[in-house]
PDB file of N, CA and C in Angstrom:
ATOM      1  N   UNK A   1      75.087  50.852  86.932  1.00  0.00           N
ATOM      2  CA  UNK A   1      74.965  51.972  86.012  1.00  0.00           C
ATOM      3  C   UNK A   1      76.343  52.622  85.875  1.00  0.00           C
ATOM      4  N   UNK A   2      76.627  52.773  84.917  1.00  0.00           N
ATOM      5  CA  UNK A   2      77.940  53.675  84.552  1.00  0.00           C
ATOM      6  C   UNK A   2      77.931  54.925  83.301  1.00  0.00           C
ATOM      7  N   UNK A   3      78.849  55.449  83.441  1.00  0.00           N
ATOM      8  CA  UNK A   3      78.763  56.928  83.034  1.00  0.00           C
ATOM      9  C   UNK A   3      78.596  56.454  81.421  1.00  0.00           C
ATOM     10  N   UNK A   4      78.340  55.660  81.120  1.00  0.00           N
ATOM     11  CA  UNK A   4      77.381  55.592  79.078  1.00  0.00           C
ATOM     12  C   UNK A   4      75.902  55.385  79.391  1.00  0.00           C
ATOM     13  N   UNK A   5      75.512  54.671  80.476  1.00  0.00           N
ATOM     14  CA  UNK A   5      74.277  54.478  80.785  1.00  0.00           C
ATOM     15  C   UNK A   5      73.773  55.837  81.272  1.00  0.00           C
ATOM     16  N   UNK A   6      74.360  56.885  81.645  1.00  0.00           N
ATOM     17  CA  UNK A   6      73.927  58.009  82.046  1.00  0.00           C
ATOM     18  C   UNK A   6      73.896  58.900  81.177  1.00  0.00           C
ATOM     19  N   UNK A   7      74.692  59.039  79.896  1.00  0.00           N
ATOM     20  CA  UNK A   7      74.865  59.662  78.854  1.00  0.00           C
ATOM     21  C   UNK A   7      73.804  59.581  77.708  1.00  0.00           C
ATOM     22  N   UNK A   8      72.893  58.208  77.898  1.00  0.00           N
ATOM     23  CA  UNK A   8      71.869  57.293  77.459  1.00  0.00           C
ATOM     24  C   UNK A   8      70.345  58.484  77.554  1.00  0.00           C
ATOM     25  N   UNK A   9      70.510  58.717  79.082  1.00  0.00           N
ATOM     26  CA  UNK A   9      68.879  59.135  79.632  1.00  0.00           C
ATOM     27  C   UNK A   9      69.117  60.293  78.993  1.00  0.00           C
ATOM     28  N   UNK A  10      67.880  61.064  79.443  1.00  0.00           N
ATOM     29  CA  UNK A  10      67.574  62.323  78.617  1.00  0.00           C
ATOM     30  C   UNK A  10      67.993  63.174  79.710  1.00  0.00           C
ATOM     31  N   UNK A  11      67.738  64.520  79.249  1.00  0.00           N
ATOM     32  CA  UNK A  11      67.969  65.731  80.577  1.00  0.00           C
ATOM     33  C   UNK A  11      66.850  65.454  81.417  1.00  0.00           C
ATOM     34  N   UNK A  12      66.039  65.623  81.292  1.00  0.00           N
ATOM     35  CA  UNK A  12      64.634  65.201  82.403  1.00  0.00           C
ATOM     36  C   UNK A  12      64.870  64.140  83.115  1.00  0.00           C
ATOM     37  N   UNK A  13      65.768  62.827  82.652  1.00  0.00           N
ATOM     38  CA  UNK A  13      66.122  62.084  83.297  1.00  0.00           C
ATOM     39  C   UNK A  13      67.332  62.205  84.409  1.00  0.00           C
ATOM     40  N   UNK A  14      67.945  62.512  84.093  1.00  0.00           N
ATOM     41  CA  UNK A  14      69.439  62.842  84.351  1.00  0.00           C
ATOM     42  C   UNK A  14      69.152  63.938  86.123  1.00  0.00           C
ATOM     43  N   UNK A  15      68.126  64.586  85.771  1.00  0.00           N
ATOM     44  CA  UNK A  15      67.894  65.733  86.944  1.00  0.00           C
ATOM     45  C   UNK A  15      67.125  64.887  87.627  1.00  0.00           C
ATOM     46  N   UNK A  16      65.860  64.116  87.193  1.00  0.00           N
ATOM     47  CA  UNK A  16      65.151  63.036  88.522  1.00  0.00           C
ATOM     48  C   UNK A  16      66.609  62.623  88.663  1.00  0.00           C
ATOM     49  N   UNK A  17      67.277  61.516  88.371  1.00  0.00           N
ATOM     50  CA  UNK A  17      68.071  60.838  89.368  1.00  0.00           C
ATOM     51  C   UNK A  17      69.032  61.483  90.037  1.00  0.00           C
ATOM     52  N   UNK A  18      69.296  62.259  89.912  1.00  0.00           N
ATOM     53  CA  UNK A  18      70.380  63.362  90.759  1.00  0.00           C
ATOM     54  C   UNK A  18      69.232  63.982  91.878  1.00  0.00           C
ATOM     55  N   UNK A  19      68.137  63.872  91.865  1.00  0.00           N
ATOM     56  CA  UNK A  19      67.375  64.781  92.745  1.00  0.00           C
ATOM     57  C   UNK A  19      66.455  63.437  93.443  1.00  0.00           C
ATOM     58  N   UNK A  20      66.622  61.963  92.964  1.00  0.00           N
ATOM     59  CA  UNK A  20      66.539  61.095  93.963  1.00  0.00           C
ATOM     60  C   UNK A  20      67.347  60.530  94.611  1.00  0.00           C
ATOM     61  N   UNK A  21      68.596  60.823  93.553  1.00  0.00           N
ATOM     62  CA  UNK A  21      70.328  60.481  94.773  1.00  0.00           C
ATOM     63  C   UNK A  21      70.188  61.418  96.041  1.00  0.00           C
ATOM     64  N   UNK A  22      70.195  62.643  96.103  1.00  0.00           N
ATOM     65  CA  UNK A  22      70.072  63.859  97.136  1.00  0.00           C
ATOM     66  C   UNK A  22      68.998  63.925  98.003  1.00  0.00           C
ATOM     67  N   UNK A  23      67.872  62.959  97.972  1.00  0.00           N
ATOM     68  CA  UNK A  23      66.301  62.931  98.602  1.00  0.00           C
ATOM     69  C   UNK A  23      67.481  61.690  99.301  1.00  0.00           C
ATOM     70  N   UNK A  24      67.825  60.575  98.777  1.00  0.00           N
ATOM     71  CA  UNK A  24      67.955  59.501 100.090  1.00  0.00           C
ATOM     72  C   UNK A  24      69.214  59.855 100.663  1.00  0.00           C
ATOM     73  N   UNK A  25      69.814  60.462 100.278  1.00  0.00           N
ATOM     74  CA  UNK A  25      70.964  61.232 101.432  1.00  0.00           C
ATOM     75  C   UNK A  25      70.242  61.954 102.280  1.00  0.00           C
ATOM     76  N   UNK A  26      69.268  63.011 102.142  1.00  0.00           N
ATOM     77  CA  UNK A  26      68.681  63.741 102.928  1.00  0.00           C
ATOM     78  C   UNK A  26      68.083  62.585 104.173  1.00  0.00           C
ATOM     79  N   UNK A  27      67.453  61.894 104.110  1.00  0.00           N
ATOM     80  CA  UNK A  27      66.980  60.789 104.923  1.00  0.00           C
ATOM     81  C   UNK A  27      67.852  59.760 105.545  1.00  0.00           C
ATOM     82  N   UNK A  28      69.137  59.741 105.592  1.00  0.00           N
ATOM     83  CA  UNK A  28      69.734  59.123 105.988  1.00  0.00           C
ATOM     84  C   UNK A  28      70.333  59.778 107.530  1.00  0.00           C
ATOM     85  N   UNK A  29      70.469  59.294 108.604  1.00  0.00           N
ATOM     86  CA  UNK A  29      70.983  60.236 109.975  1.00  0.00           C
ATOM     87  C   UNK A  29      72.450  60.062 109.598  1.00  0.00           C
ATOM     88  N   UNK A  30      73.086  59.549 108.968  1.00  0.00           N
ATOM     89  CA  UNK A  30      74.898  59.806 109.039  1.00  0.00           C
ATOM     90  C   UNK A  30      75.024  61.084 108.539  1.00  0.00           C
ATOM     91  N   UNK A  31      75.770  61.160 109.877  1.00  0.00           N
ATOM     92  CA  UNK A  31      76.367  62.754 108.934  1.00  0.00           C
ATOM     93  C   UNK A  31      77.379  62.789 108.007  1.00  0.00           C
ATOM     94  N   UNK A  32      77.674  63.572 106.952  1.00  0.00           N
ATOM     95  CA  UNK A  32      78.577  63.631 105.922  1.00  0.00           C
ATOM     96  C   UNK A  32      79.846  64.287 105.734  1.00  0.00           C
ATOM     97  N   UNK A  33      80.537  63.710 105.792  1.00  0.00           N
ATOM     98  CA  UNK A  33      82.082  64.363 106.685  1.00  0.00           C
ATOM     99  C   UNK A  33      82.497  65.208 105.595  1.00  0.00           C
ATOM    100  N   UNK A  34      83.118  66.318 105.935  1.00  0.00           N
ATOM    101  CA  UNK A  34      83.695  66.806 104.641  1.00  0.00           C
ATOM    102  C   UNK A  34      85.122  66.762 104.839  1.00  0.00           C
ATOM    103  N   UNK A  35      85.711  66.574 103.863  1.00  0.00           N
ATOM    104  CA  UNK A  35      86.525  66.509 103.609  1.00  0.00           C
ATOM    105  C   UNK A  35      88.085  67.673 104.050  1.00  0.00           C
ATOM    106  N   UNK A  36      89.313  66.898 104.460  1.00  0.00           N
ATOM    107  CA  UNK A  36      90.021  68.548 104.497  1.00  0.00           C
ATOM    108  C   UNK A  36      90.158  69.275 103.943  1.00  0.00           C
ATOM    109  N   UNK A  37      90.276  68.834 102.719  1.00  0.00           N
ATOM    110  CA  UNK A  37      90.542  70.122 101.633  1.00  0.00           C
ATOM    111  C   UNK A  37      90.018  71.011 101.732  1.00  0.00           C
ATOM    112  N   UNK A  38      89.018  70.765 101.522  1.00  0.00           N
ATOM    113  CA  UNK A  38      87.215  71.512 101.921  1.00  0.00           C
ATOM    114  C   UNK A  38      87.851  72.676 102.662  1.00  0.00           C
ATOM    115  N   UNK A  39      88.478  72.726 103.851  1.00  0.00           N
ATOM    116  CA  UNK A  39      88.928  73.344 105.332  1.00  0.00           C
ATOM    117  C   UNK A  39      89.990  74.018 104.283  1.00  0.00           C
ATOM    118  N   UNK A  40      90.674  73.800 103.853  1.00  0.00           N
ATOM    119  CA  UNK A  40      92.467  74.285 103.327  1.00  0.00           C
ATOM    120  C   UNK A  40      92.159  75.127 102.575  1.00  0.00           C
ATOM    121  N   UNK A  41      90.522  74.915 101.393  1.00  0.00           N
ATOM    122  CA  UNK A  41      90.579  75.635 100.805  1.00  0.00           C
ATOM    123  C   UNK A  41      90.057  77.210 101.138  1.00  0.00           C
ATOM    124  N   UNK A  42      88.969  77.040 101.689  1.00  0.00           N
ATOM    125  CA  UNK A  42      88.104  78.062 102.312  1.00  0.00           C
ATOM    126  C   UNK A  42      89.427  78.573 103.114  1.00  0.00           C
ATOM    127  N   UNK A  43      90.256  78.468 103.873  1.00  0.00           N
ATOM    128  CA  UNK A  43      91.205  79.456 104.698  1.00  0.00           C
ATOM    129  C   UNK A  43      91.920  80.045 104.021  1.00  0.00           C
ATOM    130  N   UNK A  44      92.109  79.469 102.914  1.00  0.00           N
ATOM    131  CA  UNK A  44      93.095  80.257 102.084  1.00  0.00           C
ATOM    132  C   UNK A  44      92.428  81.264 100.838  1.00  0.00           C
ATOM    133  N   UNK A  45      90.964  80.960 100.809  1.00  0.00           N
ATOM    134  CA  UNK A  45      90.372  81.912  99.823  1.00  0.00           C
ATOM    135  C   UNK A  45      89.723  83.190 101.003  1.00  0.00           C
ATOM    136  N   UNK A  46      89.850  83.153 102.936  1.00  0.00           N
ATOM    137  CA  UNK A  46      89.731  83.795 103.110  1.00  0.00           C
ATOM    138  C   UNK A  46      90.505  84.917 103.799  1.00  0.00           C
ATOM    139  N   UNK A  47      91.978  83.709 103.843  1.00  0.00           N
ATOM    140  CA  UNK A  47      93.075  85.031 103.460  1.00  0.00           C
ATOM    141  C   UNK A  47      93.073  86.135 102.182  1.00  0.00           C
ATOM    142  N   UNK A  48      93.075  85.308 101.332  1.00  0.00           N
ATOM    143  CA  UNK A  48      92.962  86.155 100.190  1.00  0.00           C
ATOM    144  C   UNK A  48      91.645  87.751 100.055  1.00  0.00           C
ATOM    145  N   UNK A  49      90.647  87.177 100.741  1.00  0.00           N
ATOM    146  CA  UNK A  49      90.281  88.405 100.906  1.00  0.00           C
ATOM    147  C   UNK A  49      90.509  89.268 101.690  1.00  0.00           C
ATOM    148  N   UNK A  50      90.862  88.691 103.316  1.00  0.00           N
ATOM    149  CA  UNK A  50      91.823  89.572 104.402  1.00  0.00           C
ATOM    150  C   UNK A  50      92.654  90.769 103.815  1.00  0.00           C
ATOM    151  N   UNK A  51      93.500  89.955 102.890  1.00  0.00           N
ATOM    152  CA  UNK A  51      94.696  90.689 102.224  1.00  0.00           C
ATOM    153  C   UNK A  51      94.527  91.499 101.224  1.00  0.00           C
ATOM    154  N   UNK A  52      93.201  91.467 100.879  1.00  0.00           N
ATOM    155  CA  UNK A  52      92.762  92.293  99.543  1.00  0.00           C
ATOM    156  C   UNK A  52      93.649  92.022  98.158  1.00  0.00           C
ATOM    157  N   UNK A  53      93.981  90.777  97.971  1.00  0.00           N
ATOM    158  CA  UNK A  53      94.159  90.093  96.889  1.00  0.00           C
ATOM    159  C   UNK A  53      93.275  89.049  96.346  1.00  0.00           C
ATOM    160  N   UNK A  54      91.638  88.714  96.912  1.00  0.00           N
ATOM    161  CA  UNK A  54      91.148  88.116  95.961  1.00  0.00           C
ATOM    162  C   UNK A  54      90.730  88.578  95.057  1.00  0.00           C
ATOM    163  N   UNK A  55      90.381  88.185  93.757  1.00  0.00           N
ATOM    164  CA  UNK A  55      89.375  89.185  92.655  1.00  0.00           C
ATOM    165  C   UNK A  55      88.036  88.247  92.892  1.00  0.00           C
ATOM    166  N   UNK A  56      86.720  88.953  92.408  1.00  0.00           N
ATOM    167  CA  UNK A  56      85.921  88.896  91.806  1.00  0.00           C
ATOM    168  C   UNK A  56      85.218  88.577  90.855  1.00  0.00           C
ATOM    169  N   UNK A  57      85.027  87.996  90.001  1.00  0.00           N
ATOM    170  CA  UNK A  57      83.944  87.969  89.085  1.00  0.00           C
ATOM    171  C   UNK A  57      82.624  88.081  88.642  1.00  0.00           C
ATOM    172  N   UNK A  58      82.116  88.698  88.108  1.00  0.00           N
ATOM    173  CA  UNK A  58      80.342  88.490  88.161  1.00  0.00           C
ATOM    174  C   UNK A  58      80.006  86.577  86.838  1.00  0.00           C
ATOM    175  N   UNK A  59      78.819  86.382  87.819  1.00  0.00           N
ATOM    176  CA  UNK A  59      78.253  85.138  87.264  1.00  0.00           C
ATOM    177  C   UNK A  59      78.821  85.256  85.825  1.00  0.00           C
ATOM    178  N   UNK A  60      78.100  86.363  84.798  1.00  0.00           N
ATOM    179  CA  UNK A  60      78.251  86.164  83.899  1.00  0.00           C
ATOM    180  C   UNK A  60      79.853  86.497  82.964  1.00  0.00           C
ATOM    181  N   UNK A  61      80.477  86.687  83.723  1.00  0.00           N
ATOM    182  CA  UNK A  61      82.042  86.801  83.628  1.00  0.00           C
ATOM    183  C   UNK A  61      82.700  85.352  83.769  1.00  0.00           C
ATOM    184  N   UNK A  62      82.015  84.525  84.704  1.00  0.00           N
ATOM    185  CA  UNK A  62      82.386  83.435  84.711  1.00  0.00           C
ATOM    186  C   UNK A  62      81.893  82.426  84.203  1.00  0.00           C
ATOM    187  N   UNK A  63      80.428  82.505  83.202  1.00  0.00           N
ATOM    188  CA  UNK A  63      80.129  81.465  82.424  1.00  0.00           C
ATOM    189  C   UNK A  63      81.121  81.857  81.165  1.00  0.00           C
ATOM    190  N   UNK A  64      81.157  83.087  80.924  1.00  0.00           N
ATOM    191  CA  UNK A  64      82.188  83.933  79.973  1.00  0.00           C
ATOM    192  C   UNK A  64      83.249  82.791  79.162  1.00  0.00           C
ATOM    193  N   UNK A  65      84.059  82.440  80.483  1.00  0.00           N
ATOM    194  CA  UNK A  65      84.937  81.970  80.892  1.00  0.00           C
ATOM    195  C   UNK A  65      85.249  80.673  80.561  1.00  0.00           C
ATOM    196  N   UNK A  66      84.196  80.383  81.137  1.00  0.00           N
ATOM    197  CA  UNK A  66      84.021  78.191  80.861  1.00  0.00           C
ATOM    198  C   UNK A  66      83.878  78.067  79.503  1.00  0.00           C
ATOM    199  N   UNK A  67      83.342  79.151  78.814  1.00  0.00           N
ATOM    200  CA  UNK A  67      82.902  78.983  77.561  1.00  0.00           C
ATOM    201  C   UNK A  67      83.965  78.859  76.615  1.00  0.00           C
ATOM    202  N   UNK A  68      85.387  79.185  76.715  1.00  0.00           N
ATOM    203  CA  UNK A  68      86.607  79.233  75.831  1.00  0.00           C
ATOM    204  C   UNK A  68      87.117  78.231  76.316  1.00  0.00           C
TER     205      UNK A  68
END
């Protein structure tokens, strides 16, 4: 399957298979490593609040946003 075959299904489709990809991960015992970045980023977004230089947004400030 590749990303035209996915572009293919409908929305109803599209959410079952994303929500049967995430059911057989759930059932699997490996654990799922995350990644460093993952780590680099979170320390540095919680300096930023330490320092009282992060901002804020509300949800709808930030669909706002995506939208332009």
């Amino acid at each position: 399957m590749n990303i035209n075959d996915v572009k293919k299904m409908s929305r109803a489709e599209r959410l079952q298979a994303m929500e049967a990809l995430w059911d057989s991960l759930l059932y699997e015992n490996q654990e799922i490593g995350t990644p460093k970045w993952h780590e680099e980023v979170l320390e540095e977004r919680k300096k930023t609040i330490a320092d009282g230089s992060a901002r804020f947004v509300s949800l709808s400030e930030l669909k706002a946003s995506r939208r332009r």
